[in-house]
Protein backbone atom coordinates (compact mmCIF):
# COMPACT_ATOMS: atom_id res chain seq x y z
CA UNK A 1 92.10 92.42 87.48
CA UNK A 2 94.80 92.97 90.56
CA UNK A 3 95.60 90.15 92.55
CA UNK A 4 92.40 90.00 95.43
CA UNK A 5 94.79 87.97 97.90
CA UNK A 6 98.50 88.02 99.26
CA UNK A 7 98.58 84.05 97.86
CA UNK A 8 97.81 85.32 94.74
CA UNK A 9 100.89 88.47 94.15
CA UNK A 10 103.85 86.73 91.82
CA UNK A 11 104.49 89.68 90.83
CA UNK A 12 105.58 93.35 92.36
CA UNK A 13 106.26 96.81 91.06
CA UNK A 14 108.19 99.15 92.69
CA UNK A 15 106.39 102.19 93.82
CA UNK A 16 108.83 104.43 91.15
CA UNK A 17 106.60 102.11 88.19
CA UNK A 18 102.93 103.75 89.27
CA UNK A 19 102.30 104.06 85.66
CA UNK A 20 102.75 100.78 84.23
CA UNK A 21 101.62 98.78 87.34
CA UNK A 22 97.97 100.71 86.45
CA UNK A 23 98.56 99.34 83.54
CA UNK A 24 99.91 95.69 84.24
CA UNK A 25 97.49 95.31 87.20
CA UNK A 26 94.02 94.93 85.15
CA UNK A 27 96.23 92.48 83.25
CA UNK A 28 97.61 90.21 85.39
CA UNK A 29 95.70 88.93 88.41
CA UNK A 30 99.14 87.88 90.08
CA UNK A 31 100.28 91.77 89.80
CA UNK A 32 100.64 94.44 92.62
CA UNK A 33 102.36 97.24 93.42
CA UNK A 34 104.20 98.73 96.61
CA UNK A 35 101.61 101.14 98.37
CA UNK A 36 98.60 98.94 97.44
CA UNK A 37 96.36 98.42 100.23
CA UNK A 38 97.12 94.13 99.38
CA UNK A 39 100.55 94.66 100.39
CA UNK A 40 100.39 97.57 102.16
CA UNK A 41 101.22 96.35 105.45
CA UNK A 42 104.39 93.74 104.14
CA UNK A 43 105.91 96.87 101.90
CA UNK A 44 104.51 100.15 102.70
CA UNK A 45 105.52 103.26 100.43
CA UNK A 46 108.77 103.94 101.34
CA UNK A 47 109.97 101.26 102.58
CA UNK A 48 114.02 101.60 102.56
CA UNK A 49 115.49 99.35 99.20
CA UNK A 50 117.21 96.68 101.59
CA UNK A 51 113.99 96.17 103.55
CA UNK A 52 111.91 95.53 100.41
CA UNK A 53 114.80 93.65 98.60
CA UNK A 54 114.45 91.13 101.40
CA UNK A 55 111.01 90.78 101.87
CA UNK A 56 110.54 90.25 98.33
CA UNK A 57 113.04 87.84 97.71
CA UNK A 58 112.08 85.62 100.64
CA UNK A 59 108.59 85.22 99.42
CA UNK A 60 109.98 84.33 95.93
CA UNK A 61 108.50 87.24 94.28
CA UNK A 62 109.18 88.96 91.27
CA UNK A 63 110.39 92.94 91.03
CA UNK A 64 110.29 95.09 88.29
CA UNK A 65 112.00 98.24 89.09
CA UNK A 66 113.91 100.97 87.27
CA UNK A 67 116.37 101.37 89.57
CA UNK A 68 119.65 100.72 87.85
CA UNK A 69 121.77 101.58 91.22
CA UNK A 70 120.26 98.45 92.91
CA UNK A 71 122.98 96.29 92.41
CA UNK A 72 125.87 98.69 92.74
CA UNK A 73 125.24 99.61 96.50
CA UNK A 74 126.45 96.83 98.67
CA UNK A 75 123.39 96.46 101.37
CA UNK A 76 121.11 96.34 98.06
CA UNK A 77 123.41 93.92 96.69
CA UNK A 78 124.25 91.74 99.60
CA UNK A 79 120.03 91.32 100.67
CA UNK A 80 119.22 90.73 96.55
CA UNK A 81 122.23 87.33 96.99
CA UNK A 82 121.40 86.61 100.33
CA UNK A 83 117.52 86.17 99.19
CA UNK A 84 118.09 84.71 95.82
């Protein structure tokens, strides 16, 4: 069952892990992912990686993402320690 309020989210998959948040989501109640209309208007699709990184981190989230490039580009990097 997806998380029915913002208190709720723990957890957030990056809009590039569609697949396995439609998975994940009927599984954990704490589980969104970027686009859905729960977080649509924090992290809408497309929402630039240093934006996200941020907003994210400063709400103590969790991220699963494939993107293996996040740490090695410096605005990425330096939001991901800044927020951590």
């Amino acid at each position: 069952m997806p998380a029915r309020s913002i208190e709720a989210v723990r957890i957030v998959l990056d809009e590039n892990l569609i697949g396995l948040a439609k998975g994940l989501m009927p599984l954990r109640s704490d589980a969104t992912v970027f686009g859905h209309p729960l977080i649509e208007s924090i992290i809408p699709t497309g929402t630039l990686d240093v934006d996200w990184i941020t907003e994210v981190g400063q709400r103590g989230w969790v991220l699963v993402t494939n993107d293996r490039r996040l740490r090695t580009r410096p605005d990425e990097a330096a939001a991901a320690v800044a927020t951590s």
